[in-house]
Protein backbone atom coordinates (compact mmCIF):
# COMPACT_ATOMS: atom_id res chain seq x y z
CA UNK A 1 120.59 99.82 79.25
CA UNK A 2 119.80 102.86 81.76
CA UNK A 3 116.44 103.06 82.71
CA UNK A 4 114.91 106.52 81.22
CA UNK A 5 113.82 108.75 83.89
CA UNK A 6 110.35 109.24 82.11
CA UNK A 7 109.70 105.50 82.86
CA UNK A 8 109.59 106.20 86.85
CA UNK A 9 106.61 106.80 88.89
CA UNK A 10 107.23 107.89 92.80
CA UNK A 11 104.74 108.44 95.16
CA UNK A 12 106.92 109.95 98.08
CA UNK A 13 110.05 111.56 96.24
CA UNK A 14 108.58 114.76 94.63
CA UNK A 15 111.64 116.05 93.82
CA UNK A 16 112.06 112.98 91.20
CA UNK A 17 110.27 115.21 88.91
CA UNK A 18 113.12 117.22 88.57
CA UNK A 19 114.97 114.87 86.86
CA UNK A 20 112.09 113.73 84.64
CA UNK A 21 110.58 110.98 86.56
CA UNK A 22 106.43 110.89 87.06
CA UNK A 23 105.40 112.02 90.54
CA UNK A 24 101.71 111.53 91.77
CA UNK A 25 100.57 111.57 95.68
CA UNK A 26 97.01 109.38 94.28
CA UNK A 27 95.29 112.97 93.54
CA UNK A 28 92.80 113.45 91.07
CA UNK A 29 95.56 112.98 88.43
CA UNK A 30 96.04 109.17 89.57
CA UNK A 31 94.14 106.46 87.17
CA UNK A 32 94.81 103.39 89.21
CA UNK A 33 92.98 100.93 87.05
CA UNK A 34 95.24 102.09 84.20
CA UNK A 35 98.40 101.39 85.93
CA UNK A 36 97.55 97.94 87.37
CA UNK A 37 96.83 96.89 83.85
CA UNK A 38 100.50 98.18 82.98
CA UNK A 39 102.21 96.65 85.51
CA UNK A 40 100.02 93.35 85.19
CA UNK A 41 101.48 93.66 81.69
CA UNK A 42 105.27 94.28 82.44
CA UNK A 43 104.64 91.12 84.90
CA UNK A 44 103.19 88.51 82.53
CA UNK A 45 106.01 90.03 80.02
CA UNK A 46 109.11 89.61 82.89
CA UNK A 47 109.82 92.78 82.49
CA UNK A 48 109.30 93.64 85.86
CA UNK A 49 109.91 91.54 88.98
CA UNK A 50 108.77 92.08 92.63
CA UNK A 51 110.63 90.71 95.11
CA UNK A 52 108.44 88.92 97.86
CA UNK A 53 109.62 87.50 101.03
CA UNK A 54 107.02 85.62 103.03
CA UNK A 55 107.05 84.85 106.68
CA UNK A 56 104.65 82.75 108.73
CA UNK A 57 103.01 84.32 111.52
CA UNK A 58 105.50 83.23 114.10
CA UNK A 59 108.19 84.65 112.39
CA UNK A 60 106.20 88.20 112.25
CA UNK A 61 108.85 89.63 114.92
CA UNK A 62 111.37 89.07 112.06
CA UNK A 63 109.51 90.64 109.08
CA UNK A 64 108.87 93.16 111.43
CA UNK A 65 112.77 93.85 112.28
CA UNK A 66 113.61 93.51 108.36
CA UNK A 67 111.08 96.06 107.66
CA UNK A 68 112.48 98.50 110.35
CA UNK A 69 115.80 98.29 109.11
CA UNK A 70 114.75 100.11 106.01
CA UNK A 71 117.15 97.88 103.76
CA UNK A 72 113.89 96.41 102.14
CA UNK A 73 113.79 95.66 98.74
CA UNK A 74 110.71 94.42 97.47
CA UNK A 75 107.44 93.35 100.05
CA UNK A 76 107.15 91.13 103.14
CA UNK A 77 104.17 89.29 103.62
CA UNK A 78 103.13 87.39 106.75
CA UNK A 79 100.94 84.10 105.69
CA UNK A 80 98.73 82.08 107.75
């Protein structure tokens, strides 16, 4: 099943709401509590999955390279 275009929220591609997708830049428009209780939701329902890669601090070079490479899907988190 295709995702529907109403069911996307971008904060950097404002053209996205030319094809029907939700744009907001965190304005006045923004309800931020709202939308961490959805995604908290689609979480604890698996209907949404973030991809996290961790990396100890002396690998922070790495993350670092990864993250320049603009291939990243997901986050990268440096732990202690």
């Amino acid at each position: 099943m295709a995702p529907e275009p109403s069911q996307v929220v971008s904060i950097a591609n404002f053209a996205a709401g030319q094809a029907g997708a939700r744009v907001t830049g965190g304005g006045s428009d923004s309800r931020p509590m709202e939308a961490l209780a959805q995604v908290a939701d689609l979480l604890a329902q698996n209907k949404l999955v973030i991809k996290v890669q961790t990396f100890p601090f002396d690998r922070a070079a790495e993350a670092y390279r990864i993250s320049l490479s603009g291939h990243v899907r997901g986050k990268l988190v440096l732990v202690p």
